[in-house]
PDB file of N, CA and C in Angstrom:
ATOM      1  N   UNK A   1     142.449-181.157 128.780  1.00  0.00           N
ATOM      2  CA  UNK A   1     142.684-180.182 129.842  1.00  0.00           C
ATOM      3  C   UNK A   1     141.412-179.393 130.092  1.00  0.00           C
ATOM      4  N   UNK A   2     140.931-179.054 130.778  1.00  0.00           N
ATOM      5  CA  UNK A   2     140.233-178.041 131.684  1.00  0.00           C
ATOM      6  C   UNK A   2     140.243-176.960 131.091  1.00  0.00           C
ATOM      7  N   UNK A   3     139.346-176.036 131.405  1.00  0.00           N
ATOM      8  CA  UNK A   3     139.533-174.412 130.667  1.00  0.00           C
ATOM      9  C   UNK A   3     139.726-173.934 131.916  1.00  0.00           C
ATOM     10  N   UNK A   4     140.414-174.008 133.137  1.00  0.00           N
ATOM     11  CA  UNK A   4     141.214-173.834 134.440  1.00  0.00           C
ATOM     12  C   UNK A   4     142.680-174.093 133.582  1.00  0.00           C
ATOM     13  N   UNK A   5     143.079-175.010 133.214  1.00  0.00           N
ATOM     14  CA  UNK A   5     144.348-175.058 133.042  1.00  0.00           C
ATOM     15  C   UNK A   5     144.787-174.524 132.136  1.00  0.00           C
ATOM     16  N   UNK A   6     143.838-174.834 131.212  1.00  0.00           N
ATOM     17  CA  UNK A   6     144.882-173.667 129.850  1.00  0.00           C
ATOM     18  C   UNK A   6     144.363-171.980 130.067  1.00  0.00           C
ATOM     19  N   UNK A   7     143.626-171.724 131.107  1.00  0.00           N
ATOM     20  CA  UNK A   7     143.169-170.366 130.777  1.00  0.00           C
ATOM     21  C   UNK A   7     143.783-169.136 130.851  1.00  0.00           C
ATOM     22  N   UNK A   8     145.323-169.237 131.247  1.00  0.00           N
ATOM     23  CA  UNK A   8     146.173-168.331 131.166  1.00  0.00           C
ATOM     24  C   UNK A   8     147.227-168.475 130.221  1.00  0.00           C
ATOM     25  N   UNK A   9     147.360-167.355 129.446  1.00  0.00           N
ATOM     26  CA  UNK A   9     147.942-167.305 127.877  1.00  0.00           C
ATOM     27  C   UNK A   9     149.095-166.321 128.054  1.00  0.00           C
ATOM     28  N   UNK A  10     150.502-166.959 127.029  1.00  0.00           N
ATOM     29  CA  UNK A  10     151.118-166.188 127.452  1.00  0.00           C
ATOM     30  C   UNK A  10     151.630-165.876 125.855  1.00  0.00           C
ATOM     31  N   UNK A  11     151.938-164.225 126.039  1.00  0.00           N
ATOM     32  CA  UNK A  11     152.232-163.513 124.896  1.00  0.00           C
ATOM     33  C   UNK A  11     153.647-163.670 124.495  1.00  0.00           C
ATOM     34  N   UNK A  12     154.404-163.320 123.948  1.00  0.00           N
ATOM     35  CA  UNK A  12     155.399-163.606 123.427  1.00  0.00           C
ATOM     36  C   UNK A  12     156.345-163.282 124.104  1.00  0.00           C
ATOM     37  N   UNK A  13     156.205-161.796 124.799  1.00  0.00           N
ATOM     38  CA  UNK A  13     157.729-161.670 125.756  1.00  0.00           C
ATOM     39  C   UNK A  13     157.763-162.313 127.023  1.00  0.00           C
ATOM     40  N   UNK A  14     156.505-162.570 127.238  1.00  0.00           N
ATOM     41  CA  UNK A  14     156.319-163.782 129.129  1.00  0.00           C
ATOM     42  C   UNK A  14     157.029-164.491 127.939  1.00  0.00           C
ATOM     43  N   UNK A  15     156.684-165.461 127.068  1.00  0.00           N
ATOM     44  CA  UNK A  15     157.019-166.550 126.398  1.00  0.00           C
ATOM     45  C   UNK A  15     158.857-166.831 126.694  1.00  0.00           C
ATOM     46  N   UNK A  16     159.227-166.043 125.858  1.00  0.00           N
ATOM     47  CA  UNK A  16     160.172-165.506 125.816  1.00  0.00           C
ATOM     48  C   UNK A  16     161.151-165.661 127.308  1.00  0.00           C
ATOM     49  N   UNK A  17     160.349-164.879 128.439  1.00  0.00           N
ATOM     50  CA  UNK A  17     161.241-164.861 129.479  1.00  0.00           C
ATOM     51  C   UNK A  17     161.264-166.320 130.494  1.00  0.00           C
ATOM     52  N   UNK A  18     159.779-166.926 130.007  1.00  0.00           N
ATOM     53  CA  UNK A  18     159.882-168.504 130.638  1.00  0.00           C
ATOM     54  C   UNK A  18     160.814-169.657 130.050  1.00  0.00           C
ATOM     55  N   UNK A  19     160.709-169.091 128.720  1.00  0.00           N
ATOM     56  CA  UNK A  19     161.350-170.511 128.329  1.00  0.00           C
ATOM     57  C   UNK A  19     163.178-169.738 127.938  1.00  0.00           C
ATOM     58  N   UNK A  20     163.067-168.991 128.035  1.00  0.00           N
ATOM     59  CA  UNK A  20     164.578-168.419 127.721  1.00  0.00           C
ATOM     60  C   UNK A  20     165.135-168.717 126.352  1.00  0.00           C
ATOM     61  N   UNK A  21     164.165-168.679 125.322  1.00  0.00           N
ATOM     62  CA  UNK A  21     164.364-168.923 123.814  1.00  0.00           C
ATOM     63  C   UNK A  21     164.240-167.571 123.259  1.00  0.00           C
ATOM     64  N   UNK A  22     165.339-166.877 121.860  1.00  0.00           N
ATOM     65  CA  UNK A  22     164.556-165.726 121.808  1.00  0.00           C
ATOM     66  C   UNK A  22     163.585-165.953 120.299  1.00  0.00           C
ATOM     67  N   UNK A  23     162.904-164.561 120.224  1.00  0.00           N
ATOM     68  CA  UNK A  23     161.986-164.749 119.312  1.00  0.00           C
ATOM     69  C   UNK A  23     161.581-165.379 118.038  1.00  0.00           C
ATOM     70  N   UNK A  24     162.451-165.213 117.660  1.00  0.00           N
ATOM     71  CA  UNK A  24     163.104-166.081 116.612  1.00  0.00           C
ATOM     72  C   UNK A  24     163.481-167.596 116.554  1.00  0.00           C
ATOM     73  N   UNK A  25     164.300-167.687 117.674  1.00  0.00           N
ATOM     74  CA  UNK A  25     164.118-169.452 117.723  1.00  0.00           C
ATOM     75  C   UNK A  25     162.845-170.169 118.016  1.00  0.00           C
ATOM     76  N   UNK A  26     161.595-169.511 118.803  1.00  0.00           N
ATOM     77  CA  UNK A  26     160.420-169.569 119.442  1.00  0.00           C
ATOM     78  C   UNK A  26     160.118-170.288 117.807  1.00  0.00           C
ATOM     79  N   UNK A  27     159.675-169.120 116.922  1.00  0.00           N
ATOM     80  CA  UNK A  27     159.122-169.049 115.651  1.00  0.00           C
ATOM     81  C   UNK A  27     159.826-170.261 114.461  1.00  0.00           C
ATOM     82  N   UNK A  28     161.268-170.547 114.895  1.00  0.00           N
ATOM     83  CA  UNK A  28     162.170-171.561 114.262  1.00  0.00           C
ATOM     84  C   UNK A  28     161.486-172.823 114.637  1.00  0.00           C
ATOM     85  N   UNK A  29     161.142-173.439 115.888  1.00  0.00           N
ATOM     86  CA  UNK A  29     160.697-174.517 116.428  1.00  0.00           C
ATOM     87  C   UNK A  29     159.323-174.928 116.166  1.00  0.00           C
ATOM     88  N   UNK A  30     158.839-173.423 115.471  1.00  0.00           N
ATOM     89  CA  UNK A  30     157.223-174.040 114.879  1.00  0.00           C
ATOM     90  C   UNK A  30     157.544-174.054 113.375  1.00  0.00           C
ATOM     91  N   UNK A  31     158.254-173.869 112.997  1.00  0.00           N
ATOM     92  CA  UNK A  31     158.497-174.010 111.179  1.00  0.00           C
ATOM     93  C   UNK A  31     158.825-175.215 110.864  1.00  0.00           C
ATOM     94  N   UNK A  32     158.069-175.971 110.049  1.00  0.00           N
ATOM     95  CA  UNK A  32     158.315-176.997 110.158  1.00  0.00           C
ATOM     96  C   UNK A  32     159.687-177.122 108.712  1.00  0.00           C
ATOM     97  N   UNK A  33     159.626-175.858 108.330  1.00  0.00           N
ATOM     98  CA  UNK A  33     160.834-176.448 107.029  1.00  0.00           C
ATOM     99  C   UNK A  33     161.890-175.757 107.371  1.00  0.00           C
ATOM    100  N   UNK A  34     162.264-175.304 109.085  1.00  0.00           N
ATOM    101  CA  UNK A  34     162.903-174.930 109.762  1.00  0.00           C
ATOM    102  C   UNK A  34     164.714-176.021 109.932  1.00  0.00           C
ATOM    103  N   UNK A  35     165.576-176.200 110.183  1.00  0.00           N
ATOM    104  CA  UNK A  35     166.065-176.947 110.836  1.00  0.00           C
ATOM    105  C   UNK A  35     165.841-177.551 112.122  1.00  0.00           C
ATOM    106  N   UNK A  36     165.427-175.845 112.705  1.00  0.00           N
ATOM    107  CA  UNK A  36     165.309-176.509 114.863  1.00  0.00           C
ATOM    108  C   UNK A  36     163.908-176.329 114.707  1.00  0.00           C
ATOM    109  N   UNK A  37     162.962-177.101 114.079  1.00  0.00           N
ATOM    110  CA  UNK A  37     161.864-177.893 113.916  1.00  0.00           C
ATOM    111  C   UNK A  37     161.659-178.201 114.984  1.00  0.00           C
ATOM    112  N   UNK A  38     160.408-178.232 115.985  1.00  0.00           N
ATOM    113  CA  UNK A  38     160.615-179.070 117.403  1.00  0.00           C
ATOM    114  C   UNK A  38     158.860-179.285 117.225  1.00  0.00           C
ATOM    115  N   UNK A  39     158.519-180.751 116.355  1.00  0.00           N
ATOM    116  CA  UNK A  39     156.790-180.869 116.458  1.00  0.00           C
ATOM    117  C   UNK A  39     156.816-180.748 117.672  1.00  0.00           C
ATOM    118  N   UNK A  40     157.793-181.255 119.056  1.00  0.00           N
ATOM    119  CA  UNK A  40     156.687-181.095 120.227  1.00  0.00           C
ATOM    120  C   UNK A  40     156.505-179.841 121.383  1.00  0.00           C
ATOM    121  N   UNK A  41     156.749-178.958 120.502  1.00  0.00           N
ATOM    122  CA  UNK A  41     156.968-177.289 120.939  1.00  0.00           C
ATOM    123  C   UNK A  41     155.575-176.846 120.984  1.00  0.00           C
ATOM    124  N   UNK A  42     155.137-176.097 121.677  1.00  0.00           N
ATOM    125  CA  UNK A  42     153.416-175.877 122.121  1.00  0.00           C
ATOM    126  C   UNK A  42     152.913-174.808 120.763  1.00  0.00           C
ATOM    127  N   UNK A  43     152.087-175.322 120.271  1.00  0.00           N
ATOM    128  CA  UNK A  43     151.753-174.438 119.479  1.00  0.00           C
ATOM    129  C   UNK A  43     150.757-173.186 119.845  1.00  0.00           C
ATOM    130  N   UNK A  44     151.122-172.062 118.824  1.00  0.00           N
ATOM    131  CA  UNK A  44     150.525-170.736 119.372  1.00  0.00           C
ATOM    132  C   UNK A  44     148.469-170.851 119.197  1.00  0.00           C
ATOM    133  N   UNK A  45     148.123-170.047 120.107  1.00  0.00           N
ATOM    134  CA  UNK A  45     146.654-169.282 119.338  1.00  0.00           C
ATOM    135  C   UNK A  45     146.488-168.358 118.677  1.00  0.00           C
ATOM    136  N   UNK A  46     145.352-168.057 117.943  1.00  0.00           N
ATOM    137  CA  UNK A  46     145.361-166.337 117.205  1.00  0.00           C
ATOM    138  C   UNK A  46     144.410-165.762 118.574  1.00  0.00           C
ATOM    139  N   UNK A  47     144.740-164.970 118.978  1.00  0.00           N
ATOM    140  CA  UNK A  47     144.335-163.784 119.852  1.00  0.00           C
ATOM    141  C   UNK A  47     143.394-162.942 119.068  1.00  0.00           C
ATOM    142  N   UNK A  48     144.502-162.491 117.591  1.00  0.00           N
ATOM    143  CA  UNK A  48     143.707-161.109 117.013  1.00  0.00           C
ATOM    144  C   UNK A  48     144.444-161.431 115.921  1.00  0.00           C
ATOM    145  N   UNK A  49     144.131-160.224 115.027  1.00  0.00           N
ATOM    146  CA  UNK A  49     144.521-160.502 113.693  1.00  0.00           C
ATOM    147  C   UNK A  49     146.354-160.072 113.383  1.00  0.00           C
ATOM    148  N   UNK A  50     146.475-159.788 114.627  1.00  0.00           N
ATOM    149  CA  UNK A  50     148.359-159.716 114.445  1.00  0.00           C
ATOM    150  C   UNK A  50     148.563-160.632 115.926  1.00  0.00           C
ATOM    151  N   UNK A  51     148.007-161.161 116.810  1.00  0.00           N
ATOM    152  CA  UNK A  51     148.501-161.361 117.632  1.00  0.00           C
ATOM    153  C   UNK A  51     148.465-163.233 118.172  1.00  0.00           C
ATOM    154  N   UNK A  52     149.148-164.015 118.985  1.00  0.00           N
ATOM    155  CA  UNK A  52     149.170-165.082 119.079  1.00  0.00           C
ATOM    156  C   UNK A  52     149.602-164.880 120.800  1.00  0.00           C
ATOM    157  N   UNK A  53     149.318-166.083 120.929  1.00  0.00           N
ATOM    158  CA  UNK A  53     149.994-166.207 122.773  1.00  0.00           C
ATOM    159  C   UNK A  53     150.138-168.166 122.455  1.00  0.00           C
ATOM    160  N   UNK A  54     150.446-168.474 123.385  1.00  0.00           N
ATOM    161  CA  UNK A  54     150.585-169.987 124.390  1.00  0.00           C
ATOM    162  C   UNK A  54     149.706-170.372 125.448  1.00  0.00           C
ATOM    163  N   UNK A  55     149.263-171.186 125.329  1.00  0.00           N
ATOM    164  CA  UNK A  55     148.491-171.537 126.890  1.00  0.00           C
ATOM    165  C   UNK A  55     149.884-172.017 127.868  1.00  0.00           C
ATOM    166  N   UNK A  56     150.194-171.430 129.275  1.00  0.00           N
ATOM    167  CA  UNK A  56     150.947-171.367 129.761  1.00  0.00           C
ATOM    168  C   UNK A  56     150.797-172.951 130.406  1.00  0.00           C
ATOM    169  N   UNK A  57     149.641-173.865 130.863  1.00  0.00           N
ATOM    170  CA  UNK A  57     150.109-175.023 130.740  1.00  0.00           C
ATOM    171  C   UNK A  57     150.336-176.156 130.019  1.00  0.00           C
ATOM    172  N   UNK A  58     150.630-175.483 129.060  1.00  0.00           N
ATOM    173  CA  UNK A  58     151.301-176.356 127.505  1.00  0.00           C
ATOM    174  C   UNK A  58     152.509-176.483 127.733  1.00  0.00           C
ATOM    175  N   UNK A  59     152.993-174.804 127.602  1.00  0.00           N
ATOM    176  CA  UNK A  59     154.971-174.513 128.393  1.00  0.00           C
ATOM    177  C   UNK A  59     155.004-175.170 129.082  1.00  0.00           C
ATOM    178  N   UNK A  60     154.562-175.057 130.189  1.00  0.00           N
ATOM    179  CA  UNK A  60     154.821-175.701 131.391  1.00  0.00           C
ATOM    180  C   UNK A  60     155.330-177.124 131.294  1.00  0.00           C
ATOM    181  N   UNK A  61     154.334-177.768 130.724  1.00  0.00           N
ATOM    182  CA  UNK A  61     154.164-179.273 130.082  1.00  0.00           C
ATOM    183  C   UNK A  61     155.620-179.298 129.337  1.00  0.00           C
ATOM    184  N   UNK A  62     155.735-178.548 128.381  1.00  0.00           N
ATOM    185  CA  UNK A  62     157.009-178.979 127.242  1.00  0.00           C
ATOM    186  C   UNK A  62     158.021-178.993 127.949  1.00  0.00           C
ATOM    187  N   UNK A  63     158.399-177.598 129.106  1.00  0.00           N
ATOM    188  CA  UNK A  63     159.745-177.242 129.257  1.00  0.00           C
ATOM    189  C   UNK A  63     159.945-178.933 130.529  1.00  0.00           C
ATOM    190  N   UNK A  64     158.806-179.341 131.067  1.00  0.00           N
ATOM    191  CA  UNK A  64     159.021-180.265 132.423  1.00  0.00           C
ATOM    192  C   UNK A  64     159.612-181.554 131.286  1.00  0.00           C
ATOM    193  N   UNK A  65     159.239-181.708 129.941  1.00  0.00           N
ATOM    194  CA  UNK A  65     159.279-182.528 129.062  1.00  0.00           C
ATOM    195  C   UNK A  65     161.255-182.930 128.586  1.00  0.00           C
ATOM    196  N   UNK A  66     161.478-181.749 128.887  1.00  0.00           N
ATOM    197  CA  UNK A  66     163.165-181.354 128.532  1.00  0.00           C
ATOM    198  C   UNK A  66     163.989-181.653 129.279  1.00  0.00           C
ATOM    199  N   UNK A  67     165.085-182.298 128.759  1.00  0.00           N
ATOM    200  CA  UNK A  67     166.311-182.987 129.914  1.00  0.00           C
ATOM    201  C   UNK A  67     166.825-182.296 130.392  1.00  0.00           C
ATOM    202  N   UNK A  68     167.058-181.999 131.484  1.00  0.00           N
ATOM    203  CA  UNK A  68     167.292-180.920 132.521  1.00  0.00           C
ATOM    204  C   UNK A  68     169.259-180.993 132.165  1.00  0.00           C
ATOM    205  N   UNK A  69     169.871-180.112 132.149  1.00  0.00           N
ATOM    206  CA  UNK A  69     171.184-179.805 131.939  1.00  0.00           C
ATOM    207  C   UNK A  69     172.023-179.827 133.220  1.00  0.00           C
ATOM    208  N   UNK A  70     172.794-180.422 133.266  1.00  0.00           N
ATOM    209  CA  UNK A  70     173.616-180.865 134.612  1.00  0.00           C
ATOM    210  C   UNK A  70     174.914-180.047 134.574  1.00  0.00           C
TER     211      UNK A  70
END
């Protein structure tokens, strides 16, 4: 990818309100000794020394990745 495409990062509550997961399940899907384990869930960046975000066309990518619910 481009540093155009990933260059907008999204923090945890955008996160949160795009993918409609809450915080906790977000954090469940990257654990890998989790149950709802999901390797193909976008993994975070470190921002700062408490902080992480998403490159928003990763989401983008995963959620288009998901069987749409009828």
């Amino acid at each position: 990818m481009s540093a155009n495409t990933r260059s907008k990062v999204l923090r945890l509550k955008r996160m949160k309100e795009k993918t409609g997961i809450s915080g906790s399940s977000i954090y469940n899907k990257l654990n890998p000794r989790s149950k709802y384990y999901d390797a193909t869930f976008p993994k975070p960046i470190r921002l700062g020394l408490g902080a992480v975000g998403w490159f928003e066309a990763e989401v983008d990518a995963w959620l288009a990745s998901r069987p749409q619910a009828s």
